[in-house]
Protein backbone atom coordinates (compact mmCIF):
# COMPACT_ATOMS: atom_id res chain seq x y z
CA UNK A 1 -4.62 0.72 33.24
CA UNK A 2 -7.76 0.95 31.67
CA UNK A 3 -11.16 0.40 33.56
CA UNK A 4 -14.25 -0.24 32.36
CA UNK A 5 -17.46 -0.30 34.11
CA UNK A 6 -20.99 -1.19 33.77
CA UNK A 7 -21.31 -1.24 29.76
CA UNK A 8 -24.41 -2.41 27.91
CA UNK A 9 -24.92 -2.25 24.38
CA UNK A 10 -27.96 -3.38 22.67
CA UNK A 11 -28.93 -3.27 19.00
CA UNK A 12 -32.67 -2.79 18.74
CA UNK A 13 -34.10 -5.50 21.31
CA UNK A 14 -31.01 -7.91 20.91
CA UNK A 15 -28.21 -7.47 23.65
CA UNK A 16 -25.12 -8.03 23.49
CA UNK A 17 -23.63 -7.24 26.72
CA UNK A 18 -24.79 -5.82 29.64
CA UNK A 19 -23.23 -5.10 33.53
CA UNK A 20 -19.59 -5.89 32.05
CA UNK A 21 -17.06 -4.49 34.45
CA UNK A 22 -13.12 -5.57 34.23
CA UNK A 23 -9.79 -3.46 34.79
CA UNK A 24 -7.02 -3.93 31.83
CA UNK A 25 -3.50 -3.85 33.90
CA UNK A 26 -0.15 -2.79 32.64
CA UNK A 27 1.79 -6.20 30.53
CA UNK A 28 -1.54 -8.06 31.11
CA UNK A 29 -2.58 -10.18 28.29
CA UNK A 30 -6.05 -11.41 28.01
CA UNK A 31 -7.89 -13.24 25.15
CA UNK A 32 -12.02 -12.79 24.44
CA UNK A 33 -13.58 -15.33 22.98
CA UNK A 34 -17.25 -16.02 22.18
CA UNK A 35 -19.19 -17.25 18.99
CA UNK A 36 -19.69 -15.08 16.41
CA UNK A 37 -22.04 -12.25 16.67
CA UNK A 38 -21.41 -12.03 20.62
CA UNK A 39 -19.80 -8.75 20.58
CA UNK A 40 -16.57 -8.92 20.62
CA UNK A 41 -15.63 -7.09 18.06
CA UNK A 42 -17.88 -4.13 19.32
CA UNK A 43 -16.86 -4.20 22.63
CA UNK A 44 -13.37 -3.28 20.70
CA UNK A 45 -14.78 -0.90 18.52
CA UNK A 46 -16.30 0.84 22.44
CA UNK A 47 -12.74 0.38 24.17
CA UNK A 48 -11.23 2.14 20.53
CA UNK A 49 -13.93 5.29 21.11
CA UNK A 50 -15.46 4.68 17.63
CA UNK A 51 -18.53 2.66 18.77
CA UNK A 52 -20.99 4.28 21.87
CA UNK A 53 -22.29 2.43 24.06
CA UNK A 54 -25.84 1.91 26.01
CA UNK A 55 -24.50 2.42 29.51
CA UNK A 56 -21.80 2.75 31.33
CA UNK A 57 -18.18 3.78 30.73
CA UNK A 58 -14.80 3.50 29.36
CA UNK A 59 -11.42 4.90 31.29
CA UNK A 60 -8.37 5.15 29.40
CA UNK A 61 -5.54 7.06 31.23
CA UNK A 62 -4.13 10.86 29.13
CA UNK A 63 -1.57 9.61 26.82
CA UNK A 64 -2.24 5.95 26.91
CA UNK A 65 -2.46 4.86 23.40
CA UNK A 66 -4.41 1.87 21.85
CA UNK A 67 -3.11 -0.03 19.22
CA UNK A 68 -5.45 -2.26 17.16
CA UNK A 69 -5.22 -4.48 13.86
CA UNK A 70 -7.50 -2.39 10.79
CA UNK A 71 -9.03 -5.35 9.09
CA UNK A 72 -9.83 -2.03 6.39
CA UNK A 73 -7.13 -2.06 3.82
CA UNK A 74 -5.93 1.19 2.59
CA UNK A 75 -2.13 1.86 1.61
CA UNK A 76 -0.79 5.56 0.54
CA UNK A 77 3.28 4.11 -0.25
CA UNK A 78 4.23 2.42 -3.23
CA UNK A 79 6.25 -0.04 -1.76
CA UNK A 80 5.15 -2.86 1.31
CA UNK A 81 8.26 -1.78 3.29
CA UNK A 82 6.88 2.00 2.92
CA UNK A 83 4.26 1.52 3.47
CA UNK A 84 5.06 -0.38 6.52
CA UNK A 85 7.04 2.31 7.76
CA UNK A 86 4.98 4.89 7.62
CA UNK A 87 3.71 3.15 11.39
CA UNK A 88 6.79 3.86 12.60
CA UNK A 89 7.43 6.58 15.62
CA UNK A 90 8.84 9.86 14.18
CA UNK A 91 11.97 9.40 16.33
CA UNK A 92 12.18 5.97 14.84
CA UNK A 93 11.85 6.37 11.44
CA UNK A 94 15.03 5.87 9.76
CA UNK A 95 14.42 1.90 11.84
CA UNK A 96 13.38 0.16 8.87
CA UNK A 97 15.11 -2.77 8.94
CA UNK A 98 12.38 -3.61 12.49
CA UNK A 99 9.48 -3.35 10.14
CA UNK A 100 11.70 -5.86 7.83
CA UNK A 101 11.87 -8.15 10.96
CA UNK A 102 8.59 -7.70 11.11
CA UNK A 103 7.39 -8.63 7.35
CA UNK A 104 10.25 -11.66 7.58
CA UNK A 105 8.27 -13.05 11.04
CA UNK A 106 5.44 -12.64 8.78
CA UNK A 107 6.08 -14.67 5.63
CA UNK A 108 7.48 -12.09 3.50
CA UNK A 109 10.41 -12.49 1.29
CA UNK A 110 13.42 -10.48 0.55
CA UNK A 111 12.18 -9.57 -2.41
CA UNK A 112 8.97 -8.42 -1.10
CA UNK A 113 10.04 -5.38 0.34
CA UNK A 114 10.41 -3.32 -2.89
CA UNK A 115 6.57 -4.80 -4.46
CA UNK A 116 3.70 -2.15 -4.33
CA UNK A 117 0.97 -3.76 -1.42
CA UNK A 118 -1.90 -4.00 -3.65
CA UNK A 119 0.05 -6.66 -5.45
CA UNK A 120 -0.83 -8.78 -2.35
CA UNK A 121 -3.41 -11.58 -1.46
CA UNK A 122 -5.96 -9.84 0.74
CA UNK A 123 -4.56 -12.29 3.81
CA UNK A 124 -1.23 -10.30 3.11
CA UNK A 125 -2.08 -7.29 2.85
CA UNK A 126 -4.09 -7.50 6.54
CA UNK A 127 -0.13 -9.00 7.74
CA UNK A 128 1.12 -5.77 6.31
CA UNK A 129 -1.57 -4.07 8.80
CA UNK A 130 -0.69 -6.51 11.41
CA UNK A 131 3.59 -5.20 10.95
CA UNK A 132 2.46 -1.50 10.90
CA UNK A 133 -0.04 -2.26 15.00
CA UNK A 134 2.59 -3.62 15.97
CA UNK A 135 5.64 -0.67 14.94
CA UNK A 136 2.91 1.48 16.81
CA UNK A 137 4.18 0.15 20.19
CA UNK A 138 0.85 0.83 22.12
CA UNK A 139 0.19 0.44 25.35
CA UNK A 140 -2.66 -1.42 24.34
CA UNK A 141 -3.03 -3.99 21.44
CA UNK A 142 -6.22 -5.01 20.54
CA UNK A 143 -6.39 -7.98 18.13
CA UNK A 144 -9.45 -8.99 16.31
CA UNK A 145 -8.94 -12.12 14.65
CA UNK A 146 -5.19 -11.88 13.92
CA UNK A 147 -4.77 -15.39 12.70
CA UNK A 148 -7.05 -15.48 10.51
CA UNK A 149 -4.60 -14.77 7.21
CA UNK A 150 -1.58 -16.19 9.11
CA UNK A 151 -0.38 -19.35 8.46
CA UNK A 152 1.45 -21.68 11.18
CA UNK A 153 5.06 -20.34 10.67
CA UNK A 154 3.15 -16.94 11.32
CA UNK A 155 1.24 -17.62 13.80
CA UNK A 156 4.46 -18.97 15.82
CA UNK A 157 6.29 -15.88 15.35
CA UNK A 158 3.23 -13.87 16.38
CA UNK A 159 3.39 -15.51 19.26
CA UNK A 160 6.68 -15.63 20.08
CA UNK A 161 6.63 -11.67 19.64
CA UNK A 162 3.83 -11.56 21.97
CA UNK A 163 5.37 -13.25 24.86
């Protein structure tokens, strides 16, 4: 469970959020939405630890671990189903064929598996992030703007594997 109470975050004299207080429960599933420039995004950035803020404060139980979709695209592998792996827990690693599951849910082909990632659209190469939150298994998955890049035979797998 995480709990978070009293935060307020301000940039200069415009502010965002102030006096927000909510609990995060175990298989809970909650969506945040707001226009853009509201603060959504930093109010994941706070829960993540890589954003302060104002006031207030953030409790995430010892060991709980908090998964989140890195709009940054970096890959180290020369393959997409690698690379993809390289997400997956060290006493699941030899498991590749659920990060194939994965890609396949996500519009990748067969013969996808075996092309280097930065042969990719920039809307696939975010799915490849996408595959490698969700081999993380957190306790917590934060999303920020996951469908973006997907398109609707994506987006019903997504959430299909979210339910």
């Amino acid at each position: 469970m995480i709990q978070v109470s009293g935060l307020k975050k301000s940039f200069g004299a415009r502010m965002l959020f102030q006096d927000v207080t909510f609990t995060l429960s175990q298989k809970e599933r909650v969506g945040l939405v707001g226009r853009n420039g509201s603060g959504k995004s930093t109010l994941f950035k706070i829960l993540r630890g890589t954003e302060s803020c104002d006031e207030g404060e953030v409790n995430v139980p010892k060991g709980y671990h908090l998964g989140f979709l890195d709009q940054h695209i970096q890959f180290t592998e020369s393959t997409v189903l690698k690379e993809c792996c390289t997400a997956l827990p060290k006493d699941q690693i030899n498991e590749e064929y659920r990060a194939e599951a994965f890609l396949f849910g996500l519009g990748f082909e067969k013969e996808d598996m075996q092309r280097k990632p930065s042969e990719f659209s920039g809307g696939f190469q975010l799915r490849m992030n996408l595959v490698k939150a969700l081999l993380k298994e957190p306790d917590l998955l934060l999303l920020d703007e996951p469908t973006n890049y997907l398109d609707i035979l994506s987006l019903h797998w997504l959430k299909n594997f979210l339910k």
